[in-house]
C-alpha atoms as a PDB file:
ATOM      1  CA  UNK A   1       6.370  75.959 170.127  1.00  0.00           C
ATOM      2  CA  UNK A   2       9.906  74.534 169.818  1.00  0.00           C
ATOM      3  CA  UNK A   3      12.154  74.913 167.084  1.00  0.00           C
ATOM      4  CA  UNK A   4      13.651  71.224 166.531  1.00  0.00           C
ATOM      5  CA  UNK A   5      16.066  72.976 163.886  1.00  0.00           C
ATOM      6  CA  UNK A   6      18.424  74.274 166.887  1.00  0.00           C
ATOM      7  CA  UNK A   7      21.829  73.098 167.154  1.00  0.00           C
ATOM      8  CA  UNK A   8      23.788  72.984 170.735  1.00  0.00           C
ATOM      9  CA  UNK A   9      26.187  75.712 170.013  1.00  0.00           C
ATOM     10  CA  UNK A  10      29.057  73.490 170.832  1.00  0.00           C
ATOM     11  CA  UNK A  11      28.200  71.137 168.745  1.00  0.00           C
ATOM     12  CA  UNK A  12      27.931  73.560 165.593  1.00  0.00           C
ATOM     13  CA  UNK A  13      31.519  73.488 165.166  1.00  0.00           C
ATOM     14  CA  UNK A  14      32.302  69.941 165.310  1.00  0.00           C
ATOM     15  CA  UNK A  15      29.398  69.529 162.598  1.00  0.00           C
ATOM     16  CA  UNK A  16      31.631  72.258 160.184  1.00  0.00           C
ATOM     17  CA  UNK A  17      34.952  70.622 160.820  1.00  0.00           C
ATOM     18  CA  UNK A  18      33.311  66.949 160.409  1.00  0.00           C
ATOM     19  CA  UNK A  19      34.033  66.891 156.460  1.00  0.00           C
ATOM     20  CA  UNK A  20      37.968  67.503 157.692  1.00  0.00           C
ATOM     21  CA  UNK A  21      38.517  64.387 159.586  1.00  0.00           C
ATOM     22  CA  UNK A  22      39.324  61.752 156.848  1.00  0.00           C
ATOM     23  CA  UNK A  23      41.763  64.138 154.935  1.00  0.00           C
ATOM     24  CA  UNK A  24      43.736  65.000 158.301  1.00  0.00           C
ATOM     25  CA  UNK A  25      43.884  61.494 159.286  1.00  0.00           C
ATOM     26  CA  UNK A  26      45.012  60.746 155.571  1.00  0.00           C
ATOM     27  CA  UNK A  27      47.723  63.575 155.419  1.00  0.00           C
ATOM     28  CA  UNK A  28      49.166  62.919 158.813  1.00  0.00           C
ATOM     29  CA  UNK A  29      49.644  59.258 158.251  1.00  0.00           C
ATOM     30  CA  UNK A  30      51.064  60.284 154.883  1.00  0.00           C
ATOM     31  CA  UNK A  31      53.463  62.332 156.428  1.00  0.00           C
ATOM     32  CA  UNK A  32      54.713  60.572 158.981  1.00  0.00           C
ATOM     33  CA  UNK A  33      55.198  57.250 156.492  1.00  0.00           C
ATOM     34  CA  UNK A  34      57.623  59.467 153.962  1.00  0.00           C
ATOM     35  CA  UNK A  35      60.591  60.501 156.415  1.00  0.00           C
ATOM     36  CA  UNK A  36      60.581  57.378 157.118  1.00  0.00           C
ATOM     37  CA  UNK A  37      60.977  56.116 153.700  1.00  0.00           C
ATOM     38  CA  UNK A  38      63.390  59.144 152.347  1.00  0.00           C
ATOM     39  CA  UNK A  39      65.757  57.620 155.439  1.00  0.00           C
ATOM     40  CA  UNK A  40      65.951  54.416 153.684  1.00  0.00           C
ATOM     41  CA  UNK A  41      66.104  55.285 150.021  1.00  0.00           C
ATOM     42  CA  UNK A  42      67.975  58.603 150.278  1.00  0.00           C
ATOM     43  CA  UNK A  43      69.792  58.663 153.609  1.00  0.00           C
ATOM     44  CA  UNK A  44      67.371  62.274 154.189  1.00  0.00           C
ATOM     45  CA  UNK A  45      67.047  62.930 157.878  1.00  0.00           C
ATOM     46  CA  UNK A  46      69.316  61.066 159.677  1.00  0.00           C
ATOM     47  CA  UNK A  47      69.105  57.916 157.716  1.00  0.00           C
ATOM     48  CA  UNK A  48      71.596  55.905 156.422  1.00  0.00           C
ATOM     49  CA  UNK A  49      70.458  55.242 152.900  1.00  0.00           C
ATOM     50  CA  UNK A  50      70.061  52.344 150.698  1.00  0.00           C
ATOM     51  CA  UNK A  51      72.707  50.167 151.123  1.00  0.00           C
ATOM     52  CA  UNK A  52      73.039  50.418 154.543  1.00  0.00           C
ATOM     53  CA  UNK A  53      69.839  49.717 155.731  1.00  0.00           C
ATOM     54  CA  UNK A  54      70.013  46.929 152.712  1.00  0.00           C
ATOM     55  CA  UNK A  55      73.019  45.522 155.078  1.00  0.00           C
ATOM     56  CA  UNK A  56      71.228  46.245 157.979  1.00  0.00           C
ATOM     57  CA  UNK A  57      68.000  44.130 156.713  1.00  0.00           C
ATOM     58  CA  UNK A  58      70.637  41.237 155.373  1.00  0.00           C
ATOM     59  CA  UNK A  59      72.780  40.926 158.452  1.00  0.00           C
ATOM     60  CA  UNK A  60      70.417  41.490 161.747  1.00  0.00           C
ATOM     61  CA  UNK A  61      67.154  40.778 160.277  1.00  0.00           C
ATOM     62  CA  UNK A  62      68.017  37.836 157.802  1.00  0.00           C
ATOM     63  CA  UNK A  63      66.135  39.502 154.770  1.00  0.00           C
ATOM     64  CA  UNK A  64      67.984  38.680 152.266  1.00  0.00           C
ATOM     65  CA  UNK A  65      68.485  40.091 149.623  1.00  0.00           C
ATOM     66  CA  UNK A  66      68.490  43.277 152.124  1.00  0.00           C
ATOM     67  CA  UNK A  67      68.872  45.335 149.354  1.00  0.00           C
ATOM     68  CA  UNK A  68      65.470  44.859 147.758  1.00  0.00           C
ATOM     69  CA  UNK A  69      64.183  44.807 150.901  1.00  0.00           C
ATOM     70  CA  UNK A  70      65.146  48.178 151.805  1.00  0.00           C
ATOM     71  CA  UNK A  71      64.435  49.558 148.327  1.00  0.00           C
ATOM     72  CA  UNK A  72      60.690  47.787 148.599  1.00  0.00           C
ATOM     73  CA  UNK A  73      59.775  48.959 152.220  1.00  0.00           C
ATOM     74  CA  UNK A  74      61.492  52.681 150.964  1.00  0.00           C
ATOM     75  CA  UNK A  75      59.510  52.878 148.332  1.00  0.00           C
ATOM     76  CA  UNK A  76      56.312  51.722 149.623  1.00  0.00           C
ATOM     77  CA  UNK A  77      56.967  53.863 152.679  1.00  0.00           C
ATOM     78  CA  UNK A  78      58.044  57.491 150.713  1.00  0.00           C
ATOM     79  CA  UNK A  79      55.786  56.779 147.634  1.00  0.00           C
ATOM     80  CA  UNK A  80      52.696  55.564 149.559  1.00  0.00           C
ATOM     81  CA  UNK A  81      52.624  58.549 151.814  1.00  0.00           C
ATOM     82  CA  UNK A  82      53.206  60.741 149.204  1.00  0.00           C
ATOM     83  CA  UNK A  83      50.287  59.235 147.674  1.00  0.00           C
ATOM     84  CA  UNK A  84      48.217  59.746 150.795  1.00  0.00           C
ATOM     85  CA  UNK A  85      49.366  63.240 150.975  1.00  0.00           C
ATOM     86  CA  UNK A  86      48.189  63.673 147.924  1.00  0.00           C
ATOM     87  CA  UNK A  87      44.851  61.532 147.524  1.00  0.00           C
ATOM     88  CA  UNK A  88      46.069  59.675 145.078  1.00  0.00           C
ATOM     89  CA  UNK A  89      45.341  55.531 145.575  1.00  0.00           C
ATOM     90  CA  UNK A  90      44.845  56.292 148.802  1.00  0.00           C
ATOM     91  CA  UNK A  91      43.336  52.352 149.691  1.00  0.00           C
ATOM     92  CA  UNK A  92      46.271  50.930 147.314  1.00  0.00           C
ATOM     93  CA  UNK A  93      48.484  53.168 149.484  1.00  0.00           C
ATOM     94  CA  UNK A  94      47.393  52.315 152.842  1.00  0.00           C
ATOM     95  CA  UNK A  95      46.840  48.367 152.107  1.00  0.00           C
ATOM     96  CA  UNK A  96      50.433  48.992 151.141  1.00  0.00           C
ATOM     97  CA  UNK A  97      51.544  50.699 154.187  1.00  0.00           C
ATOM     98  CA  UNK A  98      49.789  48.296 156.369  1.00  0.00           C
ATOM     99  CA  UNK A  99      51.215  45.207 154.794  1.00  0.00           C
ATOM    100  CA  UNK A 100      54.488  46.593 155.057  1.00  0.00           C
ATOM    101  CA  UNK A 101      53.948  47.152 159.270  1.00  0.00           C
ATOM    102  CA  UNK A 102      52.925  44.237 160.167  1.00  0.00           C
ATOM    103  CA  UNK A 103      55.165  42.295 158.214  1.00  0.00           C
ATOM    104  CA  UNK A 104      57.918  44.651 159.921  1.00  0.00           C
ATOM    105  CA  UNK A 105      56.711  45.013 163.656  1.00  0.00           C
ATOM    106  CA  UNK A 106      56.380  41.294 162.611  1.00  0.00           C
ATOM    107  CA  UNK A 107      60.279  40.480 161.079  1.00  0.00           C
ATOM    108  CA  UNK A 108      61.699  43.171 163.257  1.00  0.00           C
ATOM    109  CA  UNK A 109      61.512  41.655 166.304  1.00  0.00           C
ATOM    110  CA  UNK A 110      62.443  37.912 165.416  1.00  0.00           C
ATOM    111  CA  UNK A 111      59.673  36.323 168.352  1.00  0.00           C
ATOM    112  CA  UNK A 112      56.663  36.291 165.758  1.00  0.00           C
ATOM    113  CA  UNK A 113      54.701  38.667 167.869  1.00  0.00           C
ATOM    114  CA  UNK A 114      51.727  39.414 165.624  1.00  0.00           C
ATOM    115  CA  UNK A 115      51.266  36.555 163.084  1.00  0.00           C
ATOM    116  CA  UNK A 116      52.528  32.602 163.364  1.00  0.00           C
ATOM    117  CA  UNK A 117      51.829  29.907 161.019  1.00  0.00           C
ATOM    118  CA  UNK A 118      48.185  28.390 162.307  1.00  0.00           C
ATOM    119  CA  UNK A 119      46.807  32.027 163.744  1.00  0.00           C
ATOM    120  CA  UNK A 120      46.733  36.500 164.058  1.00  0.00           C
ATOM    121  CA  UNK A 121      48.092  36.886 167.547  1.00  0.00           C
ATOM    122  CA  UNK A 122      46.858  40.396 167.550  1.00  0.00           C
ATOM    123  CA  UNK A 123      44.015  40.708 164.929  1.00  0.00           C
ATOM    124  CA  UNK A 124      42.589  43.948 165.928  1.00  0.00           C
ATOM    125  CA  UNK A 125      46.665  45.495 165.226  1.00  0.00           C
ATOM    126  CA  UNK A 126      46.879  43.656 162.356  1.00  0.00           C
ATOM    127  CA  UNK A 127      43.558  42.651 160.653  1.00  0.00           C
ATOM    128  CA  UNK A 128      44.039  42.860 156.962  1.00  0.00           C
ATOM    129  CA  UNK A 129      47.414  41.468 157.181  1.00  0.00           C
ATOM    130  CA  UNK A 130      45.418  38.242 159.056  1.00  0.00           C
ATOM    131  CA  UNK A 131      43.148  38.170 156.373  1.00  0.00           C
ATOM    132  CA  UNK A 132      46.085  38.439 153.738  1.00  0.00           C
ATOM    133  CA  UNK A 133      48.477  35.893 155.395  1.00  0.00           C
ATOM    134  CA  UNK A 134      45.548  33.625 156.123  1.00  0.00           C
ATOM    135  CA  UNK A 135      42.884  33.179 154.108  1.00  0.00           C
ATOM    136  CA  UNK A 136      39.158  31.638 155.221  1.00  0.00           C
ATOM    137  CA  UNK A 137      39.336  27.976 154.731  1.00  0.00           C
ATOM    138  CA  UNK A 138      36.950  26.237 153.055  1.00  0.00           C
END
C-alpha cells in the first residue's frame, strides 16, 4: 500500500519557503525604489538633490515645472518603497511606482518608446499604464 501523503524531499523546502515569495518580491522592489528617490529629494547617495534634478527635468527633459516633477517622482519613489518595505498600501504603492516608470522610461527617452497617442507599444512592460492612459472605448 502506498502512502499518497509523501512529499519529494526536494520539494519539501520550496513548499516551507512558498509563504516568503510575495514579501521578498515586495521588500526588494521597495528597496531598490527608495535610493532612488532619497537621490532626488535629498541628494543621499550620489544624487544631486531637489533642485538639480528639478533643472535637470526642466532643461533636458522639458518637464516643466522640473521642480514638482522631481519632488513628485521623489516622493512617489522614497515614500512608495518605504511603503512596500513596510506593507503598508502596498497596491496604492506599486500602481504608484508603476505609473511613475512608464511615464519615465516613457519621457526619458524623448522617441515615445512605450505609449503614443492611438496605442501601448509594449503592453506586457507597461500594462496598467495602457489601461490608465487609454481607456476601453465604448
Amino acid at each position: 500500500m502506498s502512502n499518497q501523503n509523501t512529499v519529494t524531499p526536494g520539494l519539501a523546502i520550496f513548499e516551507r519557503l512558498a509563504p516568503l515569495g510575495y514579501p521578498l518580491i515586495r521588500i526588494t522592489a521597495g528597496l531598490m525604489l527608495m535610493p532612488h528617490g532619497a537621490q532626488k529629494l535629498f541628494g543621499w547617495f550620489g544624487g544631486y538633490g531637489l533642485e538639480a534634478t528639478g533643472q535637470f527635468f526642466e532643461g533636458s527633459l522639458g518637464m516643466s515645472p522640473g521642480i514638482l516633477f522631481a519632488l513628485l517622482a521623489g516622493l512617489v519613489e522614497f515614500f512608495g518603497g518605504l511603503a512596500l518595505v513596510l506593507g503598508l498600501l502596498t497596491r496604492p504603492a506599486a500602481a504608484g511606482g508603476d505609473l511613475y516608470a512608464g511615464g519615465g522610461a516613457d519621457g526619458t527617452h524623448g522617441q515615445r518608446l512605450l505609449l503614443d497617442r492611438r496605442r501601448c507599444r509594449i503592453p506586457a512592460a507597461v500594462g496598467p499604464d495602457c489601461l490608465w492612459y487609454f481607456p476601453a472605448r465604448r
